[in-house]
PDB file of N, CA and C in Angstrom:
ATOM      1  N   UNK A   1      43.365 108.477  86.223  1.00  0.00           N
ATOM      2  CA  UNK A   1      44.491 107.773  86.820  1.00  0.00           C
ATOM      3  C   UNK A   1      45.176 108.744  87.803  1.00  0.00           C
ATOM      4  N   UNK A   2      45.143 108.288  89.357  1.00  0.00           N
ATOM      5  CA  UNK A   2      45.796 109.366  90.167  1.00  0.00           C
ATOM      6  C   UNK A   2      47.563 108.791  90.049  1.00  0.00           C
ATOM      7  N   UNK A   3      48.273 109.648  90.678  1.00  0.00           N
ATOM      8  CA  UNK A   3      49.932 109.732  90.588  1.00  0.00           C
ATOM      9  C   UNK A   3      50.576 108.420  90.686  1.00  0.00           C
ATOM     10  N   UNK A   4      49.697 107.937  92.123  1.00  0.00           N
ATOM     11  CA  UNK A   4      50.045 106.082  92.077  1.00  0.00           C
ATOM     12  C   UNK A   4      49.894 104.931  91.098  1.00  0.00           C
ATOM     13  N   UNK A   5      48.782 105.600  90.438  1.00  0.00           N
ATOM     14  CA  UNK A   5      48.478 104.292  89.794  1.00  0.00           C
ATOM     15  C   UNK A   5      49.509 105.355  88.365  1.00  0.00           C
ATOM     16  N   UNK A   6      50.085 106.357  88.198  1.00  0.00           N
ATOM     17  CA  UNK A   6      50.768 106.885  86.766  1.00  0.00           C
ATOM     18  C   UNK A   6      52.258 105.878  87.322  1.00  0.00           C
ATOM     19  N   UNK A   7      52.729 106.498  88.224  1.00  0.00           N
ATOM     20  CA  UNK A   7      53.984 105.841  88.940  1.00  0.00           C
ATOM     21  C   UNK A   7      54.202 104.340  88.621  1.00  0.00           C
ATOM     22  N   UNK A   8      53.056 103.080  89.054  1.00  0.00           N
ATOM     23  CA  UNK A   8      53.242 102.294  88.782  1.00  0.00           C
ATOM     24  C   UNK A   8      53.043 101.306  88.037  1.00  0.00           C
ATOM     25  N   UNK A   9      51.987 102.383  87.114  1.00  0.00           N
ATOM     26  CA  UNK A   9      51.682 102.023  85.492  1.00  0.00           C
ATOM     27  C   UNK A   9      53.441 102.232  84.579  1.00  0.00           C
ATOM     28  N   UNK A  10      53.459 103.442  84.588  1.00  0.00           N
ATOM     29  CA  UNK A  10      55.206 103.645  83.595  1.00  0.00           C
ATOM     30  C   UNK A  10      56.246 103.021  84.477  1.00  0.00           C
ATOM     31  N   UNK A  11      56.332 102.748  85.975  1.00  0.00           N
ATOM     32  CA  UNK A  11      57.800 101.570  86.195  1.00  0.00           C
ATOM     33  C   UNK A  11      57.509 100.295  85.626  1.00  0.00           C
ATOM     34  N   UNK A  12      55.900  99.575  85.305  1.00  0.00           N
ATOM     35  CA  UNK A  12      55.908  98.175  84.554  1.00  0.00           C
ATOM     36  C   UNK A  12      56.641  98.342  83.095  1.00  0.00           C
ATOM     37  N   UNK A  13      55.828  99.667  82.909  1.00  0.00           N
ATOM     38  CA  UNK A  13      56.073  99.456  81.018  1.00  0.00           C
ATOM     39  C   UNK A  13      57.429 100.041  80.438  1.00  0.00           C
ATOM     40  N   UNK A  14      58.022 100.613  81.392  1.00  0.00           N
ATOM     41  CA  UNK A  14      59.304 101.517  81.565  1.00  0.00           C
ATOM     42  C   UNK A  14      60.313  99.997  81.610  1.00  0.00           C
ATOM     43  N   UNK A  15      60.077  99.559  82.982  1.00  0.00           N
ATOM     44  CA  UNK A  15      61.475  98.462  83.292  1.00  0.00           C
ATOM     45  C   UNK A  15      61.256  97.020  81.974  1.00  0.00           C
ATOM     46  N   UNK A  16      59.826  97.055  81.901  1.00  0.00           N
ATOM     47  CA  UNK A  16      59.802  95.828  80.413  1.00  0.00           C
ATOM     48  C   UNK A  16      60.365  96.203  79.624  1.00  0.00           C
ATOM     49  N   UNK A  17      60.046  97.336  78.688  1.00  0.00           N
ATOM     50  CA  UNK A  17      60.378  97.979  77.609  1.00  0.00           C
ATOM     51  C   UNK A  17      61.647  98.021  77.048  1.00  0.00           C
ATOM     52  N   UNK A  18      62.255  98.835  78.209  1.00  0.00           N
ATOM     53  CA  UNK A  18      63.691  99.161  78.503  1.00  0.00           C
ATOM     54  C   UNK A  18      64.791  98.207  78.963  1.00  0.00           C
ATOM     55  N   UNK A  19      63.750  97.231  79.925  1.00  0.00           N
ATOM     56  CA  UNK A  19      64.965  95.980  80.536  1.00  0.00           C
ATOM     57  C   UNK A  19      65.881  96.551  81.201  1.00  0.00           C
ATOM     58  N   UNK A  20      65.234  97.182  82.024  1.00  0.00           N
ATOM     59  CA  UNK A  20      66.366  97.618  83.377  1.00  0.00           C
ATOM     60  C   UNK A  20      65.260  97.088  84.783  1.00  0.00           C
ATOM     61  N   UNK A  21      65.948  97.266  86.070  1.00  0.00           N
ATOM     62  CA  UNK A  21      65.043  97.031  86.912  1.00  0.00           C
ATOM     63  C   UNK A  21      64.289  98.165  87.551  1.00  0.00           C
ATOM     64  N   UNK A  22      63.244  97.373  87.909  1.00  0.00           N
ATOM     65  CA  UNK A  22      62.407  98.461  88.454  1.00  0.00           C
ATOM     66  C   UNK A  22      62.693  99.356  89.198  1.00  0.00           C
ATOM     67  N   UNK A  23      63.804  98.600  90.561  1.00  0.00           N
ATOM     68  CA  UNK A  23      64.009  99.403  91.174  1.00  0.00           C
ATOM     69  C   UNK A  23      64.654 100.923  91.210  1.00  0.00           C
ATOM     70  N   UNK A  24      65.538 100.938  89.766  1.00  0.00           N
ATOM     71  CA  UNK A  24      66.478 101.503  89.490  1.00  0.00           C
ATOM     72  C   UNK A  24      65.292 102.853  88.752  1.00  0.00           C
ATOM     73  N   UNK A  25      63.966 103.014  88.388  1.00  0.00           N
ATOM     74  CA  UNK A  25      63.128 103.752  88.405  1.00  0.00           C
ATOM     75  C   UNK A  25      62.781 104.797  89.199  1.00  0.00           C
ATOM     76  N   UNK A  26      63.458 105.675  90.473  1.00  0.00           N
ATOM     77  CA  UNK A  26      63.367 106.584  91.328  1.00  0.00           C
ATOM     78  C   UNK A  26      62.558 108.051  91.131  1.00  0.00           C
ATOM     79  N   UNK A  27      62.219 108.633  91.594  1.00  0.00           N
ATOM     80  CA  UNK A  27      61.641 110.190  91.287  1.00  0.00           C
ATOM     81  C   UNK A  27      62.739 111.198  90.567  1.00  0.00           C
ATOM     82  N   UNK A  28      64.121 110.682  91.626  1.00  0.00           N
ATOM     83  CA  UNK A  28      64.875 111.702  91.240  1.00  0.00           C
ATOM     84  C   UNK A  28      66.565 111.342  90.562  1.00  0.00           C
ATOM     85  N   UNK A  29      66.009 110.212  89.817  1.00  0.00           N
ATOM     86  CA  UNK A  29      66.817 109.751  88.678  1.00  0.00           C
ATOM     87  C   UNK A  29      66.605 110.160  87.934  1.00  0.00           C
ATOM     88  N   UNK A  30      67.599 110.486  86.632  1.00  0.00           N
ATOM     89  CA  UNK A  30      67.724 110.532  85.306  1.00  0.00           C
ATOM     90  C   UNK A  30      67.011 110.050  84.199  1.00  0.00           C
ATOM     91  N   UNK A  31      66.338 110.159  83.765  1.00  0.00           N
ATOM     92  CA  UNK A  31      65.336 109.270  82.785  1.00  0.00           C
ATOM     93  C   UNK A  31      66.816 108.669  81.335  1.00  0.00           C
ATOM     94  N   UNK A  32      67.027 109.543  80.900  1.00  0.00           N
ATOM     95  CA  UNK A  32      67.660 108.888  79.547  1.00  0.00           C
ATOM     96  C   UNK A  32      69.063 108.513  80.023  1.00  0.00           C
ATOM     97  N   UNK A  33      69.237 108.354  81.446  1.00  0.00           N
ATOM     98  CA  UNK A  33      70.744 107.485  82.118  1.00  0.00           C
ATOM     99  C   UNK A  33      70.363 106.300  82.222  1.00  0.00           C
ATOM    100  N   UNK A  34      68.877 106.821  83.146  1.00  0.00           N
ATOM    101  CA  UNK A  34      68.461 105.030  83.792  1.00  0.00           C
ATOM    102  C   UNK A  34      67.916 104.250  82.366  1.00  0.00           C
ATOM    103  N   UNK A  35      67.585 104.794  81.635  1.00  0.00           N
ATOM    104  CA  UNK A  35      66.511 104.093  80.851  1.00  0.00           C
ATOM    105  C   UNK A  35      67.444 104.035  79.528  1.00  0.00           C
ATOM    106  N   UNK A  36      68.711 103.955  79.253  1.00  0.00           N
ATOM    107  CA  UNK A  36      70.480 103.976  78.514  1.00  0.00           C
ATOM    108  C   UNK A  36      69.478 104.573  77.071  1.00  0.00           C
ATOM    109  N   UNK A  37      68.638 105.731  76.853  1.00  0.00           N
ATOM    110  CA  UNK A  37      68.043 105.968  75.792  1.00  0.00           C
ATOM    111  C   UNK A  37      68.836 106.910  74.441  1.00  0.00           C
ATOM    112  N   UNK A  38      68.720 106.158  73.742  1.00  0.00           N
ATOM    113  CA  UNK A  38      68.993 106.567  72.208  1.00  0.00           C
ATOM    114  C   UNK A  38      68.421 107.858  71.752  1.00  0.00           C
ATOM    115  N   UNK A  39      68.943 108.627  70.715  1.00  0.00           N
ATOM    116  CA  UNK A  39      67.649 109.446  69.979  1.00  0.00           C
ATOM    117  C   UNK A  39      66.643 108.390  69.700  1.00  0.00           C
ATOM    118  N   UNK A  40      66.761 107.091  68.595  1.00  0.00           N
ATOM    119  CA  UNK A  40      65.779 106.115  68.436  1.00  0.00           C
ATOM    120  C   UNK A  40      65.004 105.659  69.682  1.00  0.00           C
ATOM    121  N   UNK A  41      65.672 106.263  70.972  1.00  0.00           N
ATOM    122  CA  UNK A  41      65.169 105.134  71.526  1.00  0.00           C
ATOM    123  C   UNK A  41      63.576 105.619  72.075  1.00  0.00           C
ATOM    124  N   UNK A  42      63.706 106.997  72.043  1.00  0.00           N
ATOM    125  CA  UNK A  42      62.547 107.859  72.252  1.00  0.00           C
ATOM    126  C   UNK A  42      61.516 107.753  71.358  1.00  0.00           C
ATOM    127  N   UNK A  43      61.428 107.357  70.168  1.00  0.00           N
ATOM    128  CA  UNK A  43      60.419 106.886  69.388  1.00  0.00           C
ATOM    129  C   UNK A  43      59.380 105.908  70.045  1.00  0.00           C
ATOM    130  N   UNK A  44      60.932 104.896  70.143  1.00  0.00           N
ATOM    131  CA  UNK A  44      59.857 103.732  71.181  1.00  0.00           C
ATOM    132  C   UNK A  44      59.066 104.299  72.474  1.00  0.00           C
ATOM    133  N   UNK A  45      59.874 104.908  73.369  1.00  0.00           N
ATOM    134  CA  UNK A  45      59.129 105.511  74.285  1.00  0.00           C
ATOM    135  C   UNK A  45      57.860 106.579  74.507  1.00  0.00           C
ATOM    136  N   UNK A  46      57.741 107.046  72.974  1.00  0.00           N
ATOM    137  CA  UNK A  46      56.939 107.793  72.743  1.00  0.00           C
ATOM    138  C   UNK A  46      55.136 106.716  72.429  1.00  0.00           C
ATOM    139  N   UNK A  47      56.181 105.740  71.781  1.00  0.00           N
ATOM    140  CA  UNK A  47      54.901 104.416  70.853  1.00  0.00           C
ATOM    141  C   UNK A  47      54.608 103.501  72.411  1.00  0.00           C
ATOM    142  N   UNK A  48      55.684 103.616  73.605  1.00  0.00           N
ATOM    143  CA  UNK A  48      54.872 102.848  74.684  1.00  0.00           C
ATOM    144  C   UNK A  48      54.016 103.482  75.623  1.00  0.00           C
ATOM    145  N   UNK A  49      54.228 104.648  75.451  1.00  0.00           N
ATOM    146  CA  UNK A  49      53.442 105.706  76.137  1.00  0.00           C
ATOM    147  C   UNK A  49      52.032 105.845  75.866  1.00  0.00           C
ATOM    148  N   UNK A  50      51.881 106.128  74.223  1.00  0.00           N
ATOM    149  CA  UNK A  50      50.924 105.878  73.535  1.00  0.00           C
ATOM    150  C   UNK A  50      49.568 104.887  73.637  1.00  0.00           C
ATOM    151  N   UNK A  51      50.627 103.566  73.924  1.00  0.00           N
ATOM    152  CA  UNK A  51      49.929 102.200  74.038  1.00  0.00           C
ATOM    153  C   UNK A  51      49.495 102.180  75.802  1.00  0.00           C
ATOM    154  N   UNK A  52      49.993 102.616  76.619  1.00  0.00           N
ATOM    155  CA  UNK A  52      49.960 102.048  77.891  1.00  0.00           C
ATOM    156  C   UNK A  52      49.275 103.157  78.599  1.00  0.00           C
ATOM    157  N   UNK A  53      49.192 104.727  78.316  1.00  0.00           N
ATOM    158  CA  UNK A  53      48.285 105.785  78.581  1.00  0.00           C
ATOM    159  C   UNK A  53      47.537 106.818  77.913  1.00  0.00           C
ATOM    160  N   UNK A  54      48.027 105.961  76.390  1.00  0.00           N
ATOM    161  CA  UNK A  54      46.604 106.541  75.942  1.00  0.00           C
ATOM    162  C   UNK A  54      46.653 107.989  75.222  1.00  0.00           C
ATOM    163  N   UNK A  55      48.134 108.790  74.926  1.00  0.00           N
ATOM    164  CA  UNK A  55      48.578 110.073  74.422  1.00  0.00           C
ATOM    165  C   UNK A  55      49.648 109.789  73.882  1.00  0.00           C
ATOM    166  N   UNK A  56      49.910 110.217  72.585  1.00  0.00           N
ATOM    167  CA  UNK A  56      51.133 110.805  72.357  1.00  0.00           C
ATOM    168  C   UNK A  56      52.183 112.130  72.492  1.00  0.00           C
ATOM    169  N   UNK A  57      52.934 111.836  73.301  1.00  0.00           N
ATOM    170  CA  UNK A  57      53.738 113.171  73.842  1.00  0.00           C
ATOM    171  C   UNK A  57      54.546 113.702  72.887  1.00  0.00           C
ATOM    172  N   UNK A  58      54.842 114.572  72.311  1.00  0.00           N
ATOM    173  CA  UNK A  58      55.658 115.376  70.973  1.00  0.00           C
ATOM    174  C   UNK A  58      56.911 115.965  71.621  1.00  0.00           C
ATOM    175  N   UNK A  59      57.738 116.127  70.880  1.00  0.00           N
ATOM    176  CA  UNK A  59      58.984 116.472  71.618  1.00  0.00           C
ATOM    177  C   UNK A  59      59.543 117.488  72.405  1.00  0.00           C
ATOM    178  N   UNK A  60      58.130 118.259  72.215  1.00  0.00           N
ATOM    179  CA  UNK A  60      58.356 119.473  72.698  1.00  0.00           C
ATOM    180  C   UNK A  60      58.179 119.227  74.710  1.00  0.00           C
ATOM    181  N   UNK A  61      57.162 118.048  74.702  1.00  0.00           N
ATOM    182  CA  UNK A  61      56.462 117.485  75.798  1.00  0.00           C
ATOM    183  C   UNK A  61      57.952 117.034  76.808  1.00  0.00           C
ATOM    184  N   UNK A  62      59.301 116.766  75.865  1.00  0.00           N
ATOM    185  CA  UNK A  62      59.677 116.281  76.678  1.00  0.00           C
ATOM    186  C   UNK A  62      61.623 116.948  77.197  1.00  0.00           C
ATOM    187  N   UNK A  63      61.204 118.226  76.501  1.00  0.00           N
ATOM    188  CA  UNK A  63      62.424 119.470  76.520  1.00  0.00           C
ATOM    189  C   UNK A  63      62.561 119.607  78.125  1.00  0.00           C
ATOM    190  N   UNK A  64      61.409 119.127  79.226  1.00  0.00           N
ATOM    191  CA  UNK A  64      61.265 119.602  80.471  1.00  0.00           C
ATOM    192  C   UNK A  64      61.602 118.537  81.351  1.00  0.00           C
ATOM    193  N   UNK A  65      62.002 117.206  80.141  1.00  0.00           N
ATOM    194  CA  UNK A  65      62.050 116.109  80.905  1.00  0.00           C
ATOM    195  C   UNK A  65      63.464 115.570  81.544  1.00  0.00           C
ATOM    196  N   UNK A  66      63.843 116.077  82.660  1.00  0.00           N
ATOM    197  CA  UNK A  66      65.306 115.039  82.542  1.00  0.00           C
ATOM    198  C   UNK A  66      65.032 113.849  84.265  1.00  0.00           C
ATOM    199  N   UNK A  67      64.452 114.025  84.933  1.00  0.00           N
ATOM    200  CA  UNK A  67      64.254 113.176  85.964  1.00  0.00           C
ATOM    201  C   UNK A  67      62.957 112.336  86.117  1.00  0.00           C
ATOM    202  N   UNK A  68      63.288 110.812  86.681  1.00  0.00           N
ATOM    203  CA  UNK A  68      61.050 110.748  86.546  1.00  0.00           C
ATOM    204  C   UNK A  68      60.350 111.572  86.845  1.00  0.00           C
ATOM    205  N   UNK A  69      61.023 112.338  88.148  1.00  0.00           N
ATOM    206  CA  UNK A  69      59.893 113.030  88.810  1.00  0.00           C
ATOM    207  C   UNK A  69      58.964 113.958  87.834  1.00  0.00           C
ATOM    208  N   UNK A  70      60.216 114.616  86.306  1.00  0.00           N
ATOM    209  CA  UNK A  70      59.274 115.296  85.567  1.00  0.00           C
ATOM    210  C   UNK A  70      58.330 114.720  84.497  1.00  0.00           C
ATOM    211  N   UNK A  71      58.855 113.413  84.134  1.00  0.00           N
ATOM    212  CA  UNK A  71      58.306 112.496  83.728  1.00  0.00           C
ATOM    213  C   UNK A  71      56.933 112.537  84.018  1.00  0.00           C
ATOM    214  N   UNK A  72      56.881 112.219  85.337  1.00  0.00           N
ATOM    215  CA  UNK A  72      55.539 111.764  86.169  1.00  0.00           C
ATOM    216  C   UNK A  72      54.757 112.779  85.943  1.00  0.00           C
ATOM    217  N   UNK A  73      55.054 114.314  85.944  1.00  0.00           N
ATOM    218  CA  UNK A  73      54.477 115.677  86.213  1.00  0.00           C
ATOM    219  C   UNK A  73      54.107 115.600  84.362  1.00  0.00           C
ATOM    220  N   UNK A  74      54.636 115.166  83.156  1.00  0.00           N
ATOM    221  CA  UNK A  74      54.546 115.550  82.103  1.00  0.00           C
ATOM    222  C   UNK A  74      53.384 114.939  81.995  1.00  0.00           C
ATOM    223  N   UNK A  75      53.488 113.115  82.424  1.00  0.00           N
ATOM    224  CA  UNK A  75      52.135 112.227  82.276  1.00  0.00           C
ATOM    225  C   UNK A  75      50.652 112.750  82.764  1.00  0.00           C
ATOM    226  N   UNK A  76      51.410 113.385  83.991  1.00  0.00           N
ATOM    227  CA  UNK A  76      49.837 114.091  84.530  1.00  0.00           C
ATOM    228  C   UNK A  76      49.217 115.110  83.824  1.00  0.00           C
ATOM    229  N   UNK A  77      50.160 116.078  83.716  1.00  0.00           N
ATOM    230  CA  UNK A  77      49.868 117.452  82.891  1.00  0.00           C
ATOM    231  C   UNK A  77      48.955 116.822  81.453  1.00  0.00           C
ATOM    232  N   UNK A  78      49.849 115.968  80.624  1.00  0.00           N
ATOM    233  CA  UNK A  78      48.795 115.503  79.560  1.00  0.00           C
ATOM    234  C   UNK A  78      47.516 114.881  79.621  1.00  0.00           C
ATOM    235  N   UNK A  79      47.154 114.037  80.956  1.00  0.00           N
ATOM    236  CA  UNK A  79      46.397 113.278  80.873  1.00  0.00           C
ATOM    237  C   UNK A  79      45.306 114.178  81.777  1.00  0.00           C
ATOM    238  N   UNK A  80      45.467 115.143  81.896  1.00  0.00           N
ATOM    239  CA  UNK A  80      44.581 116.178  82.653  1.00  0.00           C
ATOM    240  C   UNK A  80      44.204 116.926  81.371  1.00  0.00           C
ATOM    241  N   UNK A  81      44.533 117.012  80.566  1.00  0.00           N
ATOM    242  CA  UNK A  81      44.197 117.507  78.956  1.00  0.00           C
ATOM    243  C   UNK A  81      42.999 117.226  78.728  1.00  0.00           C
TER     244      UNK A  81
END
């Protein structure tokens, strides 16, 4: 999966999931602002991740995470694993 198709694989399963709009999905937004996430809510995000690319990311995966853009860079980094 190259960057485009990661990008617009996690804004489907991101804006469903979450129920925000897509648009509001940017590089250099906030992930747990835009996406109003819980401690719980990262479970889920961990179990849609799982389902929609295929890894589970551990929490350590996501200490680096605060914007999509690192988001996007975490998805790649794993899926280059």
């Amino acid at each position: 999966m190259n960057r485009a198709e990661i990008i617009e694989t996690t804004k489907r399963f991101l804006s469903e999931e979450f129920e925000v709009d897509p648009n509001t999905i940017e590089p250099e937004n906030n992930l747990q602002e835009t996406l109003d996430l819980s401690s719980l809510d990262y479970v889920d995000l961990v179990i849609v991740i799982e389902e929609n690319l295929g890894f589970k990311p551990t929490a350590e995966d996501f200490k680096s995470v605060a914007t999509f853009e690192d988001f996007y860079q975490m998805v790649e980094a794993k899926m280059a694993e």
